[in-house]
C-alpha atoms as a PDB file:
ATOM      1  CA  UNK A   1     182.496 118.035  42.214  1.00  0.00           C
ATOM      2  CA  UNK A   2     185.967 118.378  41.542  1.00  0.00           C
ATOM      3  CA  UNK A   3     187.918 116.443  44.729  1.00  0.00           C
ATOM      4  CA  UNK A   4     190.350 119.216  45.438  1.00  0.00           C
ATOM      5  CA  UNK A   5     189.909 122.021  48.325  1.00  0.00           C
ATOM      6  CA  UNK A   6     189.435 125.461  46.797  1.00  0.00           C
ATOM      7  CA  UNK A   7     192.772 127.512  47.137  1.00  0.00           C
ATOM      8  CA  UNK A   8     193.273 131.365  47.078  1.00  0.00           C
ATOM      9  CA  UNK A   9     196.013 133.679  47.037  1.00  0.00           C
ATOM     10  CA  UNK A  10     196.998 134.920  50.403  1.00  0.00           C
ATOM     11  CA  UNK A  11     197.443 138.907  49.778  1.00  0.00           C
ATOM     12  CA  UNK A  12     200.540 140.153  48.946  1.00  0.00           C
ATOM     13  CA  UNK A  13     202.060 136.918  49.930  1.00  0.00           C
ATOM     14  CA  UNK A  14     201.513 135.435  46.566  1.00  0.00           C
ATOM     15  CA  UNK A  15     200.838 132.024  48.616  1.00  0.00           C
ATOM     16  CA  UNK A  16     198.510 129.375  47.141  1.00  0.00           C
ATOM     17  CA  UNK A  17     196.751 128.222  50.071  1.00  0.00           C
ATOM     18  CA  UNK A  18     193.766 126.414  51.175  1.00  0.00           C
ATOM     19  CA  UNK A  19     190.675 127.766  51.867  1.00  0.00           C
ATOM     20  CA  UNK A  20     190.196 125.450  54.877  1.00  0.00           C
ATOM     21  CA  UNK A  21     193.300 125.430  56.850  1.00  0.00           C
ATOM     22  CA  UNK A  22     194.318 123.574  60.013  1.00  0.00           C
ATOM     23  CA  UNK A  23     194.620 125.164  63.676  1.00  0.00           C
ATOM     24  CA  UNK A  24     196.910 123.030  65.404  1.00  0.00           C
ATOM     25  CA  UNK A  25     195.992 124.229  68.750  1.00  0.00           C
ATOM     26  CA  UNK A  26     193.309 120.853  69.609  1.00  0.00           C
ATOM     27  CA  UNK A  27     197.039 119.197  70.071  1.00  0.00           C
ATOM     28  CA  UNK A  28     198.393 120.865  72.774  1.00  0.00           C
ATOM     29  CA  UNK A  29     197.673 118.062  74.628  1.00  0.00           C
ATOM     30  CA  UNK A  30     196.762 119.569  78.375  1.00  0.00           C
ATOM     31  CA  UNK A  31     193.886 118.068  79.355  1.00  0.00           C
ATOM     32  CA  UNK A  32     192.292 116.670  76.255  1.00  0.00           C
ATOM     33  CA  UNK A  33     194.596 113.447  76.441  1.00  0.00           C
ATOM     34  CA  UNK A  34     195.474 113.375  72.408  1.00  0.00           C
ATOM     35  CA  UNK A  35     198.503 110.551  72.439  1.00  0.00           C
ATOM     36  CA  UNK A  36     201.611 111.357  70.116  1.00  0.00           C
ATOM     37  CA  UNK A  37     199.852 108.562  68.121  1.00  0.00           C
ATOM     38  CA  UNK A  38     196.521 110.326  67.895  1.00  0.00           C
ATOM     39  CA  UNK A  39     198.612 113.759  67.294  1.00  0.00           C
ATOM     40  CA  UNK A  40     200.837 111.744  64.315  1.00  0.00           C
ATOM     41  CA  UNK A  41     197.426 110.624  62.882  1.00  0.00           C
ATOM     42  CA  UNK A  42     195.271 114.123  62.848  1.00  0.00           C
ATOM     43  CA  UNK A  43     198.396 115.436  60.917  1.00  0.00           C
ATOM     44  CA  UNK A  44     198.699 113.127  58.534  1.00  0.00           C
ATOM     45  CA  UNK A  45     195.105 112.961  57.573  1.00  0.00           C
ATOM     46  CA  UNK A  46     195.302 116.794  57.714  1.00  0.00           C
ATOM     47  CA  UNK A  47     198.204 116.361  54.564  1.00  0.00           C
ATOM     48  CA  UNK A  48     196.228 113.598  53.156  1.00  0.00           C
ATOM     49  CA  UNK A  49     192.747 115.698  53.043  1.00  0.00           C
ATOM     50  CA  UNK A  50     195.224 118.220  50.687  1.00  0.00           C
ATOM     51  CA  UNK A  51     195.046 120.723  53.097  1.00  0.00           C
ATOM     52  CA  UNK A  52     197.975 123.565  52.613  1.00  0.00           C
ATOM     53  CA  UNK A  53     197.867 125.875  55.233  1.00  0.00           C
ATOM     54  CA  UNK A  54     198.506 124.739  59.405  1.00  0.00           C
ATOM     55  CA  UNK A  55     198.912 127.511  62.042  1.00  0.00           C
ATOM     56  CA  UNK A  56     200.506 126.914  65.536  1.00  0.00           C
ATOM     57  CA  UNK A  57     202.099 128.912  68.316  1.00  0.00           C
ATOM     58  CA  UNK A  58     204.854 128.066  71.342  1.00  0.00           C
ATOM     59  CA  UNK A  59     201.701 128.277  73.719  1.00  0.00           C
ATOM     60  CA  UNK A  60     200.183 125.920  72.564  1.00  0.00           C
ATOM     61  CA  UNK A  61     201.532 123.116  74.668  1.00  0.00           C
ATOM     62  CA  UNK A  62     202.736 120.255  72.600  1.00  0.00           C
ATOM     63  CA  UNK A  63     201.570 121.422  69.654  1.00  0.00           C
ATOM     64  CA  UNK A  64     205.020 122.747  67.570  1.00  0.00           C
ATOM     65  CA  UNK A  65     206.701 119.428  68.936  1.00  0.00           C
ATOM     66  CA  UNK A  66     204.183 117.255  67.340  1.00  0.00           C
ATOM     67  CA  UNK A  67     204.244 119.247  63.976  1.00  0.00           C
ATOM     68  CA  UNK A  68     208.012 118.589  64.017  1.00  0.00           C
ATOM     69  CA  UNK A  69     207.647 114.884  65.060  1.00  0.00           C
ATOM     70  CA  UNK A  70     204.919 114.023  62.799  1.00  0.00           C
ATOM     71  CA  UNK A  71     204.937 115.971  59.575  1.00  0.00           C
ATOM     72  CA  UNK A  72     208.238 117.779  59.140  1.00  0.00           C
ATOM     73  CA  UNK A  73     209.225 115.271  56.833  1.00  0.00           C
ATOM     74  CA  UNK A  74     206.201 116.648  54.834  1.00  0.00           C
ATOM     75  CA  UNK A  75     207.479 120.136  54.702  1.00  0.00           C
ATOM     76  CA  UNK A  76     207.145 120.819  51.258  1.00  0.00           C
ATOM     77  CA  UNK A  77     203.507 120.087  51.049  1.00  0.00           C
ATOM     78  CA  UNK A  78     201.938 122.628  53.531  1.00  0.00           C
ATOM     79  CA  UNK A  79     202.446 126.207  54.112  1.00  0.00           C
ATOM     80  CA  UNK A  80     203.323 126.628  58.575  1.00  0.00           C
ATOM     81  CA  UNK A  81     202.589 129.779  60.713  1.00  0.00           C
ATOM     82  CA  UNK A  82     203.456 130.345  64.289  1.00  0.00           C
ATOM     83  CA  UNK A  83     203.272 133.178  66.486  1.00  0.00           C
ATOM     84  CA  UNK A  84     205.524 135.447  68.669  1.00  0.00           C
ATOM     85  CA  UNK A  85     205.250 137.392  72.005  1.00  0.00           C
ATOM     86  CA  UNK A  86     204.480 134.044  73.694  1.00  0.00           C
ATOM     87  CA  UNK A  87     205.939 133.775  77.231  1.00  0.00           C
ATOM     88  CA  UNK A  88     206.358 130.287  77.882  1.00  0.00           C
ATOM     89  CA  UNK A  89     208.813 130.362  80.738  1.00  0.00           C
ATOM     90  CA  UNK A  90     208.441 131.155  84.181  1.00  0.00           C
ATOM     91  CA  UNK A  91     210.861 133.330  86.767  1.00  0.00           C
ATOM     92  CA  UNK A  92     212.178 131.625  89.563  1.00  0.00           C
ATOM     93  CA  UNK A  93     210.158 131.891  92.662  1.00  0.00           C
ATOM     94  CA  UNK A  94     206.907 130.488  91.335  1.00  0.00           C
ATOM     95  CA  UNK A  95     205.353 134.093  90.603  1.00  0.00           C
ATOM     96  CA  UNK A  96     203.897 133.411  86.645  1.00  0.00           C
ATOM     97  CA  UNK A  97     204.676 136.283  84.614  1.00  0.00           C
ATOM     98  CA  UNK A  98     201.853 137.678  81.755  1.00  0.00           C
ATOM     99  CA  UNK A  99     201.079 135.157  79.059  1.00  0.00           C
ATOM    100  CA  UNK A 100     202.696 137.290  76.341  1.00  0.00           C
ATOM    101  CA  UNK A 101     205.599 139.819  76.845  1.00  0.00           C
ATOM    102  CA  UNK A 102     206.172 142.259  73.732  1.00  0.00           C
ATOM    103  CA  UNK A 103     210.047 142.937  74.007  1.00  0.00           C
ATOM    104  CA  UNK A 104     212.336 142.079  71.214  1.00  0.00           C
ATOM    105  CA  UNK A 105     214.167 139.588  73.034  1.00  0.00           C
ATOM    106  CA  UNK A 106     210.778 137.317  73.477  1.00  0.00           C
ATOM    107  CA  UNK A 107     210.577 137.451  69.943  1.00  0.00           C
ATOM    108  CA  UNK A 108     214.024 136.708  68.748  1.00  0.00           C
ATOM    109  CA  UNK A 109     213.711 133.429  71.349  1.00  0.00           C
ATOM    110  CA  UNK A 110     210.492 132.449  70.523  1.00  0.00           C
ATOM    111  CA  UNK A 111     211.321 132.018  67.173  1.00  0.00           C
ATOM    112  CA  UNK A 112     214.426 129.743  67.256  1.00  0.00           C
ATOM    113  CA  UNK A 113     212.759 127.813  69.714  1.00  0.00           C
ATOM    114  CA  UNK A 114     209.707 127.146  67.220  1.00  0.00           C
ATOM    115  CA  UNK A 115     212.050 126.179  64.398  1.00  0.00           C
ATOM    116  CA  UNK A 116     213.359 123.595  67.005  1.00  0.00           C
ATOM    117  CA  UNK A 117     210.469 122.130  68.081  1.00  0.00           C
ATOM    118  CA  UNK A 118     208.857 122.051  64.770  1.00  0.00           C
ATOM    119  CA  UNK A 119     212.174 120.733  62.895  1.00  0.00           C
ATOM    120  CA  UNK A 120     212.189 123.184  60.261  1.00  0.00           C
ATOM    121  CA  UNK A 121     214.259 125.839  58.872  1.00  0.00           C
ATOM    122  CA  UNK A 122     211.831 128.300  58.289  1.00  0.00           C
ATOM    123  CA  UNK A 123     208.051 129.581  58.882  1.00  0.00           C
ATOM    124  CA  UNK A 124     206.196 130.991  56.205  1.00  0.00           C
ATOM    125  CA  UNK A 125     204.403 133.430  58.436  1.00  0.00           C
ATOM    126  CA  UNK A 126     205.294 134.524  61.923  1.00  0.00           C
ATOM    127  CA  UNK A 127     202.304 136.606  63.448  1.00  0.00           C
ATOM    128  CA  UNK A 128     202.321 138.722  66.642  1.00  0.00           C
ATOM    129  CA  UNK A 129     199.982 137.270  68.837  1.00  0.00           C
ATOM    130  CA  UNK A 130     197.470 139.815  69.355  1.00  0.00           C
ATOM    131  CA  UNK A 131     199.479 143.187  70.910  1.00  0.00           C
ATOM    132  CA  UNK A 132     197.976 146.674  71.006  1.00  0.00           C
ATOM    133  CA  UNK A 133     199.349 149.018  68.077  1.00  0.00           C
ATOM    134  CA  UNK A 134     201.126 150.788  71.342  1.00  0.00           C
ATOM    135  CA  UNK A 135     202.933 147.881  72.426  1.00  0.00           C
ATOM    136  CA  UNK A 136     203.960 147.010  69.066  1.00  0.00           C
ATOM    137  CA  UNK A 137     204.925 151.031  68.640  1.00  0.00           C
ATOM    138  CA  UNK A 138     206.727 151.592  71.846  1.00  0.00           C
ATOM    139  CA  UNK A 139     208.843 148.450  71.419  1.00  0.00           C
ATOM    140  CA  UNK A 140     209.830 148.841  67.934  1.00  0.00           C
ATOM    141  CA  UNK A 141     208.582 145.409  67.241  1.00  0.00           C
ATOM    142  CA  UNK A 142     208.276 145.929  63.458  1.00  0.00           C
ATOM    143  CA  UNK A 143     211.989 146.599  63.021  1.00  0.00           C
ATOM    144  CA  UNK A 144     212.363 143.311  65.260  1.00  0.00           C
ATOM    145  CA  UNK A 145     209.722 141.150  62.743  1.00  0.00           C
ATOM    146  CA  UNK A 146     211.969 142.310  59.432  1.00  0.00           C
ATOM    147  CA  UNK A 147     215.309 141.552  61.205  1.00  0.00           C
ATOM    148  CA  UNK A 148     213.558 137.737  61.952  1.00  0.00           C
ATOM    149  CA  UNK A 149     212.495 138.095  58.208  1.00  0.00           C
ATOM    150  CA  UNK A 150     215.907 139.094  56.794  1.00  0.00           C
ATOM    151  CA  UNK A 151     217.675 135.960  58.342  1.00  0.00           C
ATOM    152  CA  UNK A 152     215.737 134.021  56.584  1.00  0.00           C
ATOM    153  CA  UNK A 153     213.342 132.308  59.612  1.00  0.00           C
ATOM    154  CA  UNK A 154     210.105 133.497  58.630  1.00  0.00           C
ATOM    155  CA  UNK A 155     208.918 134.778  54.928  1.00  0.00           C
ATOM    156  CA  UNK A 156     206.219 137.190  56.094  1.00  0.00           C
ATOM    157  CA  UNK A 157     205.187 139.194  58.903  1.00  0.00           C
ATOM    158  CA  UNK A 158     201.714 138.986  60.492  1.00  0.00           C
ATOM    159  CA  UNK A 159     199.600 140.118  63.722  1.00  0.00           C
ATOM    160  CA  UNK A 160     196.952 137.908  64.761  1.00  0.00           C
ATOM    161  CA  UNK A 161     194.521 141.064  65.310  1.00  0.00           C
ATOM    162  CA  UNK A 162     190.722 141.929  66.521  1.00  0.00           C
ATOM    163  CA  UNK A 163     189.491 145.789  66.601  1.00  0.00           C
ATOM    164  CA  UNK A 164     190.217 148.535  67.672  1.00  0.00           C
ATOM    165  CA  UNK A 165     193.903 147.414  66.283  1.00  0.00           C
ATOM    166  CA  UNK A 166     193.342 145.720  63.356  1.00  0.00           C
ATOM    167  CA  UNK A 167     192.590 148.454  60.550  1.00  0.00           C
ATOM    168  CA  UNK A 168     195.450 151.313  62.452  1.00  0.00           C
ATOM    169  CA  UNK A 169     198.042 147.670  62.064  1.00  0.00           C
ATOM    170  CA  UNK A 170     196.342 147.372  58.182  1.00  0.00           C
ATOM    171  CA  UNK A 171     196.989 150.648  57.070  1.00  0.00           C
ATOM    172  CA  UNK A 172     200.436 151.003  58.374  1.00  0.00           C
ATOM    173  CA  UNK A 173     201.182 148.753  55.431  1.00  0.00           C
ATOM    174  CA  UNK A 174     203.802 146.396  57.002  1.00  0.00           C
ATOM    175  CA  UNK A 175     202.013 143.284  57.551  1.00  0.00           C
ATOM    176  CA  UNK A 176     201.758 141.142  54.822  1.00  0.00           C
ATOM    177  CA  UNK A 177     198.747 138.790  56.271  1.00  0.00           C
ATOM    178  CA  UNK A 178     196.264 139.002  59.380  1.00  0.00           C
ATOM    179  CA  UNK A 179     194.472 136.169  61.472  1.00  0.00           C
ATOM    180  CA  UNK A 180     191.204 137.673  62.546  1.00  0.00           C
ATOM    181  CA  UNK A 181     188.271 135.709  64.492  1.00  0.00           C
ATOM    182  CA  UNK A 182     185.318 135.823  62.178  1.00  0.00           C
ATOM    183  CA  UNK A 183     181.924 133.840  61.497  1.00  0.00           C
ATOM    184  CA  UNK A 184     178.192 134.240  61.169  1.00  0.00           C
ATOM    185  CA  UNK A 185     177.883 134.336  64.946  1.00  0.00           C
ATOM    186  CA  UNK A 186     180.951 136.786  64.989  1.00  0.00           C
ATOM    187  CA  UNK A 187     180.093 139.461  62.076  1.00  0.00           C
ATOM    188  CA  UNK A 188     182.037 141.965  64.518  1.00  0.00           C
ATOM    189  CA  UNK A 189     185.030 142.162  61.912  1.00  0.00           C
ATOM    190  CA  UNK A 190     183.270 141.527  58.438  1.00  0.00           C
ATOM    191  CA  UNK A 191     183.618 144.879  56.955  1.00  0.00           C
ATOM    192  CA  UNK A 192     187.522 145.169  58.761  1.00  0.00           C
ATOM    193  CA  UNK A 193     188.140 142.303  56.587  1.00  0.00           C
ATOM    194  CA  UNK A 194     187.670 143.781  53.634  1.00  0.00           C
ATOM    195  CA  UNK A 195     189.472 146.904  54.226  1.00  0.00           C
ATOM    196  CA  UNK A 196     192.326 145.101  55.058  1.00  0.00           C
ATOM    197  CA  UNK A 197     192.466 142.714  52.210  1.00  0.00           C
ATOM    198  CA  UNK A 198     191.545 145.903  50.061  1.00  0.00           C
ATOM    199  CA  UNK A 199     194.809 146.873  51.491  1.00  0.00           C
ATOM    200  CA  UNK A 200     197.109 144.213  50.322  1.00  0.00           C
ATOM    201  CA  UNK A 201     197.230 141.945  53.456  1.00  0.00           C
ATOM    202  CA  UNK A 202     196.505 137.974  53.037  1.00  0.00           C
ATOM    203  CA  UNK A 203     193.202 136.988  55.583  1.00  0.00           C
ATOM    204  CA  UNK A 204     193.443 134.207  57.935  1.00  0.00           C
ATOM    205  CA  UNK A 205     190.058 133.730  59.691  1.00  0.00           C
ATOM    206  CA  UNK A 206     190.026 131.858  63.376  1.00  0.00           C
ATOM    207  CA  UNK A 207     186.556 130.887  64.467  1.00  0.00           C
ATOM    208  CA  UNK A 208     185.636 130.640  60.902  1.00  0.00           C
ATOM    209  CA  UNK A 209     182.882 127.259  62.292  1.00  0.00           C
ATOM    210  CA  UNK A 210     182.089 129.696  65.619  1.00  0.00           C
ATOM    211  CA  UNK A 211     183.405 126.736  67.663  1.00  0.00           C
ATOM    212  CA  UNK A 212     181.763 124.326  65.884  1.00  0.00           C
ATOM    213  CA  UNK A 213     181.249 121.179  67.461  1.00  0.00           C
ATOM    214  CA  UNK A 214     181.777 122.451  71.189  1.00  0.00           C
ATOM    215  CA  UNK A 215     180.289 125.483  71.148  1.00  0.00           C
ATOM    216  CA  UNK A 216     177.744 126.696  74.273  1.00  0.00           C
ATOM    217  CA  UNK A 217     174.132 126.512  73.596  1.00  0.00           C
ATOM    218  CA  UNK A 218     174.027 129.949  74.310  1.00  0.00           C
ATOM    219  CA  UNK A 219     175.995 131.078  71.096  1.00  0.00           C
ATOM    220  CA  UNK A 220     173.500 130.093  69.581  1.00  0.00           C
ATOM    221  CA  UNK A 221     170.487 132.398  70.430  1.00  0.00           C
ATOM    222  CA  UNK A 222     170.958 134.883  67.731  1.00  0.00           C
ATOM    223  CA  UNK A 223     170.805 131.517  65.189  1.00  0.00           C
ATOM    224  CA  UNK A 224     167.454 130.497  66.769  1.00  0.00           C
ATOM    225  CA  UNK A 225     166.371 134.118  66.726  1.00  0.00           C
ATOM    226  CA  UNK A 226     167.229 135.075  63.150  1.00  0.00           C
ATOM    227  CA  UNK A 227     165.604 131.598  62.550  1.00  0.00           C
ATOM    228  CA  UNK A 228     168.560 130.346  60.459  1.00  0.00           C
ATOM    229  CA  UNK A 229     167.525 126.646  60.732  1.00  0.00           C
ATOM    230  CA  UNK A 230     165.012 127.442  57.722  1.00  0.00           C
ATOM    231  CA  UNK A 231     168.054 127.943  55.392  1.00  0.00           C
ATOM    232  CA  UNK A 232     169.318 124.859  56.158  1.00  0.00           C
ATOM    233  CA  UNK A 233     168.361 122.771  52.891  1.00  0.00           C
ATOM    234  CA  UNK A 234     170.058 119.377  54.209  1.00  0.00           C
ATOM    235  CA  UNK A 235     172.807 120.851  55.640  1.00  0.00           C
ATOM    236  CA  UNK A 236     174.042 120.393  58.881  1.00  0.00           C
ATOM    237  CA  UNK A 237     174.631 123.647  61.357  1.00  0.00           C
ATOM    238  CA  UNK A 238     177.877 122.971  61.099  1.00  0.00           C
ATOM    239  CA  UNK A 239     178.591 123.031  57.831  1.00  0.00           C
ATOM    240  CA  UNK A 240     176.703 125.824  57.423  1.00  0.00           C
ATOM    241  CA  UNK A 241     178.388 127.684  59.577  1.00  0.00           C
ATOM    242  CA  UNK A 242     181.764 127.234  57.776  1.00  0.00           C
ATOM    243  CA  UNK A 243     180.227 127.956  54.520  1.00  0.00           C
ATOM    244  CA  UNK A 244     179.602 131.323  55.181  1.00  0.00           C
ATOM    245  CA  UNK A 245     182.681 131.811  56.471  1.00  0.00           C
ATOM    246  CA  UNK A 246     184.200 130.506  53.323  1.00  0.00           C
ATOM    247  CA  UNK A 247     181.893 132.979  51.362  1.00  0.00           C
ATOM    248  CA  UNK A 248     183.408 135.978  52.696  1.00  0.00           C
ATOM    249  CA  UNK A 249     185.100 137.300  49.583  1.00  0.00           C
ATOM    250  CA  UNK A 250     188.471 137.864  51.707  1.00  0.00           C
ATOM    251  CA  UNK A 251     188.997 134.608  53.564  1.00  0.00           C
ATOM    252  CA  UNK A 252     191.331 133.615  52.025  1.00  0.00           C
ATOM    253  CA  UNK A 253     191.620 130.668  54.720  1.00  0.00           C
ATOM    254  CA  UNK A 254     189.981 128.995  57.609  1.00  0.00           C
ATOM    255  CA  UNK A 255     191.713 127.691  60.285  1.00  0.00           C
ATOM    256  CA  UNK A 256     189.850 124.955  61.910  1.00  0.00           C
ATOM    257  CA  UNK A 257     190.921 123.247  64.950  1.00  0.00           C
ATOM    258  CA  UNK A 258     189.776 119.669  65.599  1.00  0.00           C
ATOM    259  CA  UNK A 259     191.841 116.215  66.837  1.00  0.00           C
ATOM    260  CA  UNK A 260     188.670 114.202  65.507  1.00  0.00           C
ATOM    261  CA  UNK A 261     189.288 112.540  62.455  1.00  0.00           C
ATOM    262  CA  UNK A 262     185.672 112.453  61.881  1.00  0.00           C
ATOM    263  CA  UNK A 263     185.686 116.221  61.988  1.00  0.00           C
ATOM    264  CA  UNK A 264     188.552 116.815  59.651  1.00  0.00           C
ATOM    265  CA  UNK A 265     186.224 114.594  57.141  1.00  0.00           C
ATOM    266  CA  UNK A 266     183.459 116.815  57.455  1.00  0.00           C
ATOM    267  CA  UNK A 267     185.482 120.181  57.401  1.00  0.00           C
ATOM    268  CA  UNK A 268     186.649 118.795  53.884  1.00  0.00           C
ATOM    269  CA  UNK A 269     183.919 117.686  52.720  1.00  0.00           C
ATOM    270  CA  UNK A 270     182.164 120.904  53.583  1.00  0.00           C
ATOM    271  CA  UNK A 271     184.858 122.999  51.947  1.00  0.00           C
ATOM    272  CA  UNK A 272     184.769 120.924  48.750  1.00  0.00           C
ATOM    273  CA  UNK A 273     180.677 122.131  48.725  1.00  0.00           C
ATOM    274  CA  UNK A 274     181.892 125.556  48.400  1.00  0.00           C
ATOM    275  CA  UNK A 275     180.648 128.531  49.624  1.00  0.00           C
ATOM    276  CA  UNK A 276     176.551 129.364  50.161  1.00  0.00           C
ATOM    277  CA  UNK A 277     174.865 129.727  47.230  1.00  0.00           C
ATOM    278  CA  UNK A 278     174.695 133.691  46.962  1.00  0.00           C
ATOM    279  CA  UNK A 279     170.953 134.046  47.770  1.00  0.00           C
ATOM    280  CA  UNK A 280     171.252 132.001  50.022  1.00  0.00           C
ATOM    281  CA  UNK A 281     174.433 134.145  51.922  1.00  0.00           C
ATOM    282  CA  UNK A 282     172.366 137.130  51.543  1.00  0.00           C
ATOM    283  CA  UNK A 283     169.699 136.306  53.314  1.00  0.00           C
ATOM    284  CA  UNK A 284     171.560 134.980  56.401  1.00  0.00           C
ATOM    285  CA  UNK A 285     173.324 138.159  56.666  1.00  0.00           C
ATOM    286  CA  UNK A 286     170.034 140.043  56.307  1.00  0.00           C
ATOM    287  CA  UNK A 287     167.869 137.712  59.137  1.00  0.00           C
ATOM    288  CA  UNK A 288     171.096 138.353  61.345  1.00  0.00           C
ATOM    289  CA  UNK A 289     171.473 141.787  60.448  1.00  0.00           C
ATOM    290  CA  UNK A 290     167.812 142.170  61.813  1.00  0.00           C
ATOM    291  CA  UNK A 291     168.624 140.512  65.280  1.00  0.00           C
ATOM    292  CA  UNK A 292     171.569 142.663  65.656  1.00  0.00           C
ATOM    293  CA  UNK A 293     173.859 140.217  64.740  1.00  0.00           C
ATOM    294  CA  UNK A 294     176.696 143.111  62.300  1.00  0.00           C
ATOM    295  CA  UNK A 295     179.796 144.475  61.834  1.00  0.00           C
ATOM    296  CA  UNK A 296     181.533 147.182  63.849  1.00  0.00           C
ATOM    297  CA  UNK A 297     182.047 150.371  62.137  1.00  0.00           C
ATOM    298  CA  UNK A 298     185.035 150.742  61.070  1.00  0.00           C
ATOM    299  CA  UNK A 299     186.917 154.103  62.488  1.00  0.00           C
ATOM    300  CA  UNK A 300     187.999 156.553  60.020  1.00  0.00           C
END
């Protein structure tokens, strides 16, 4: 088995990355209490593993801050996205303001604040983090992204995007990648996928192991129903899981979010198996096709 993770082309990017990537989100560090040690340790065994692709955002607590403390010294060996529309500050008063504000100005701020935090000069990809098409429209956030783009801060333009705004974003033509939650227990945006990659656009899947290790139970009743434990052949749920993510002919990576080092061995070791064998990945889709488990149509 050859010891390197399987890399594709990310769209129109013309980025080598990683199949399996890293969400960097598990180190936000509210709550979960992952030390700047722990933090400084995931990373680096993140690198280590060869993974090439690692995906933030400013609200995600401590999570630039620790990229830039821990790995920035490493910038030349991974490829970094962040977000943008993240409201992070709060007025005066004590009254919190929405989570994500889509004016210019939020952008333009969020952006040199990320470069700070994460000690870099540039992102590769800066994605919108998940605005209607009329927000982006009635803002003229676009124009905003490509003046970000032309100072040199970010290299391409993104929207981290679910239905009903991720095909009308696609075929506007001006994103060059999209982060879209997808898995076997989330076929909702299989068929988008494709459309969009058919498009041009690089594919970043979130929720590529369907929570993996922490999901609910309850996730898990279309599994049980389409009686998906009988395809197992020695593999774990997990892994099996991620595998048909990674045999989606578009995704061209995973982000998976973990601060477990354990984890991060078995996301590897997983994406060095490869995708399901194709018989295999055809008849999972068909038992959860049968218990309802499919893609949305996709609107004209």
């Amino acid at each position: 088995m050859d010891s390197e993770l399987a890399k594709r082309t990310l769209g129109r990017t013309g980025l080598e990355v990683t199949q399996l990537g890293y969400g960097a989100m598990e180190l936000r560090g509210q709550r979960e209490g992952i030390t700047e040690k722990d933090a400084e340790s995931v990373l680096n065994t993140v690198l280590d593993s060869g993974i090439t692709f690692i995906d933030t955002s400013p609200d995600y607590g401590l999570s630039e801050e620790r990229i830039g403390r821990s790995i920035s010294h490493r910038r030349d060996e991974f490829f970094l996205s962040t977000k943008c529309g993240c409201n992070i500050t709060y007025p005066e008063g004590g009254r919190q303001e929405p989570s994500h504000l889509w004016r210019g100005e939020v952008f333009l701020r969020n952006i040199e604040k990320s470069l700070e935090r994460m000690k870099v000069d540039y992102v590769d990809i800066l994605q919108m983090h998940n605005p209607s098409v009329e927000e982006v429209e009635e803002n003229r956030l676009v124009e905003v992204l490509e003046e970000i783009r032309a100072s040199g801060k970010t290299r391409f333009i993104s929207v981290s995007a679910t239905a009903p705004n991720l095909l009308p974003f696609a075929r506007t033509g001006a994103f060059d990648t999209f982060q879209v939650p997808y898995s076997l227990l989330e076929r909702r945006h299989e068929d988008m996928i494709r459309e969009a990659a058919d498009l041009g656009a690089g594919i970043i899947v979130r929720g590529g192991v369907a929570k993996g290790h922490r999901e609910p139970v309850d996730r898990w009743a279309k599994w049980e129903e389409a009686g998906l434990d009988e395809l197992l052949d020695g593999m774990s749920r997990y892994e099996f899981v991620l595998r048909f993510t990674l045999s989606h002919p578009n995704c061209d990576t995973t982000i998976v979010g973990t601060a477990d080092l354990d984890h991060i061995g078995a996301n590897v070791a997983a994406a060095r198996a490869g995708p399901l064998p194709h018989h295999v990945y055809a008849e999972a889709a068909r038992r959860l096709t049968s218990v309802g488990e499919v893609p949305e149509e996709k609107t004209p």
